[in-house]
Protein backbone atom coordinates (compact mmCIF):
# COMPACT_ATOMS: atom_id res chain seq x y z
CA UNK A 1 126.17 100.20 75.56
CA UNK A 2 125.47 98.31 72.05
CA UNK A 3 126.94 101.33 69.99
CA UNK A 4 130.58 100.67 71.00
CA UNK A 5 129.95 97.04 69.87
CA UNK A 6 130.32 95.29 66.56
CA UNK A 7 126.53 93.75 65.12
CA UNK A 8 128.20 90.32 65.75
CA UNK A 9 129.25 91.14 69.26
CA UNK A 10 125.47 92.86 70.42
CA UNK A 11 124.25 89.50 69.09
CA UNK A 12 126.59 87.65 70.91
CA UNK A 13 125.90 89.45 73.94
CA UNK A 14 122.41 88.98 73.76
CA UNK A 15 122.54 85.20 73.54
CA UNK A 16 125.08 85.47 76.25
CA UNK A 17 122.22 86.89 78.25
CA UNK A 18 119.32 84.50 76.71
CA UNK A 19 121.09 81.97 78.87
CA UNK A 20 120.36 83.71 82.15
CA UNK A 21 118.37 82.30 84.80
CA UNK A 22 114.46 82.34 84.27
CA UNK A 23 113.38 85.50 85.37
CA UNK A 24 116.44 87.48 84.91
CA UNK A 25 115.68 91.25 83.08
CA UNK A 26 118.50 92.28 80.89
CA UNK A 27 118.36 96.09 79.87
CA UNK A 28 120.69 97.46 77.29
CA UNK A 29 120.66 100.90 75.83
CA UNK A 30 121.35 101.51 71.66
CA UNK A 31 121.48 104.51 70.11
CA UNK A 32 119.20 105.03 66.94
CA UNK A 33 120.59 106.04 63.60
CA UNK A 34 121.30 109.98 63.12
CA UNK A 35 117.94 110.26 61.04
CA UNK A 36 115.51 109.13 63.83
CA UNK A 37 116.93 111.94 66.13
CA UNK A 38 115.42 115.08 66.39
CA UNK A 39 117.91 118.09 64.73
CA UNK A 40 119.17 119.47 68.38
CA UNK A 41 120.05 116.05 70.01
CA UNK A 42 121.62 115.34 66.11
CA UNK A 43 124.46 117.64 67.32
CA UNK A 44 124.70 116.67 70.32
CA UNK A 45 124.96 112.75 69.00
CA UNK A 46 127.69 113.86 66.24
CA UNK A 47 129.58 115.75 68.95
CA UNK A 48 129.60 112.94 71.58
CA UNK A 49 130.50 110.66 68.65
CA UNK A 50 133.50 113.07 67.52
CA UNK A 51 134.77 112.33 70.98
CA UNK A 52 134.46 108.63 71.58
CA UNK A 53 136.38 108.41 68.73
CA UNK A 54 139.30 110.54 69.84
CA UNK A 55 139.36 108.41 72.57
CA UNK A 56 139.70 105.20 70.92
CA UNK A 57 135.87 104.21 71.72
CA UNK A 58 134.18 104.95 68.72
CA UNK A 59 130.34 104.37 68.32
CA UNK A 60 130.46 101.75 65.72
CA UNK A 61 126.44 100.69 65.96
CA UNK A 62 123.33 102.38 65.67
CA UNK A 63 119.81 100.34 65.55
CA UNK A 64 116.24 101.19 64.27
CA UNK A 65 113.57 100.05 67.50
CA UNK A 66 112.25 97.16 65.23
CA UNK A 67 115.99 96.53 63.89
CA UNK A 68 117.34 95.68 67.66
CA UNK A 69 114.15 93.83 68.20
CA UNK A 70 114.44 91.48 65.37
CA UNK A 71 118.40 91.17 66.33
CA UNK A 72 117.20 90.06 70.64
CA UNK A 73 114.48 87.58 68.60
CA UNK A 74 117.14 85.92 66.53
CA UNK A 75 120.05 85.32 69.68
CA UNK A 76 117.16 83.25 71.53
CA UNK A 77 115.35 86.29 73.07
CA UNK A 78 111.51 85.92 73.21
CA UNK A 79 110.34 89.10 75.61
CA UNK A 80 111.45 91.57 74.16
CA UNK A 81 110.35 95.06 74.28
CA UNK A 82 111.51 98.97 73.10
CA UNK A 83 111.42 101.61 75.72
CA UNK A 84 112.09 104.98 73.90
CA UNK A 85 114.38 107.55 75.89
CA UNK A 86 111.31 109.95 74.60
CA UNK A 87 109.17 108.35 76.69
CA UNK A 88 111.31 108.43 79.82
CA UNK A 89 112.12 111.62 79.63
CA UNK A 90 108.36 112.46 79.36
CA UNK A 91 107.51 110.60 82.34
CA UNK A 92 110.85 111.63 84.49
CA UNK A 93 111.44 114.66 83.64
CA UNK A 94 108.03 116.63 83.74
CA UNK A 95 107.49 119.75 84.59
CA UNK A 96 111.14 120.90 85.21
CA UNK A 97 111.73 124.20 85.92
CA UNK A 98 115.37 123.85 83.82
CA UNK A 99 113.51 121.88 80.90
CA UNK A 100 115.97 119.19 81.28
CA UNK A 101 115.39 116.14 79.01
CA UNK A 102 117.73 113.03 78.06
CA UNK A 103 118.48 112.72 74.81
CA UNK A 104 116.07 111.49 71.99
CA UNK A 105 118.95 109.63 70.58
CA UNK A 106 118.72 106.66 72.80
CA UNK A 107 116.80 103.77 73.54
CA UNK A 108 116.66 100.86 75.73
CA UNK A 109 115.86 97.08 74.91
CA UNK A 110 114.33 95.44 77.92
CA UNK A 111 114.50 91.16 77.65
CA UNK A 112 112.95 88.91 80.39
CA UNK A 113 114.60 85.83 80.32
């Protein structure tokens, strides 16, 4: 959900959610910068984008793993952790007869308050 927000408003979000209640697990998908993708999910990305933006919700953020790690750290985050969509999809989506996999273009931040 970060990549329809501004930098300032994913940090303001985050230390939104740093005042939780103990115990509380905040997870919040980003998408990673065009480069990081692999060339088949690029399209897809640059196609999905294309169409937010005709729609008036353009993706306006994209974040490296360690880039949206440092940005949790600094709103008053301290367990933090990067899930990559790679690794979902490798552990959900095994051994499909269809070969269906999520995309490679997004990630997920996962905070215990």
């Amino acid at each position: 959900m970060s990549h329809y927000l501004t930098r300032d408003a994913t940090a303001a979000t985050l230390r939104q959610a740093a005042g939780l209640a103990a115990g509380s697990t905040l997870a919040m998908t980003f998408l990673l910068p065009a480069e990081l993708i692999g060339e088949i999910d690029r399209a897809g990305l640059e196609t999905g984008g294309k169409g937010a933006e005709v729609s008036g919700t353009p993706f306006v953020s994209f974040y490296t793993p360690s880039e949206i790690l440092t940005l949790a750290g600094e709103s008053g985050l301290t367990q933090v952790r990067h899930v990559a969509g790679t690794s979902l999809g490798a552990r959900y989506f095994a051994d499909r007869a269809d070969s269906l996999r999520p995309s490679s273009g997004e990630d997920i931040l996962v905070a215990t308050i």
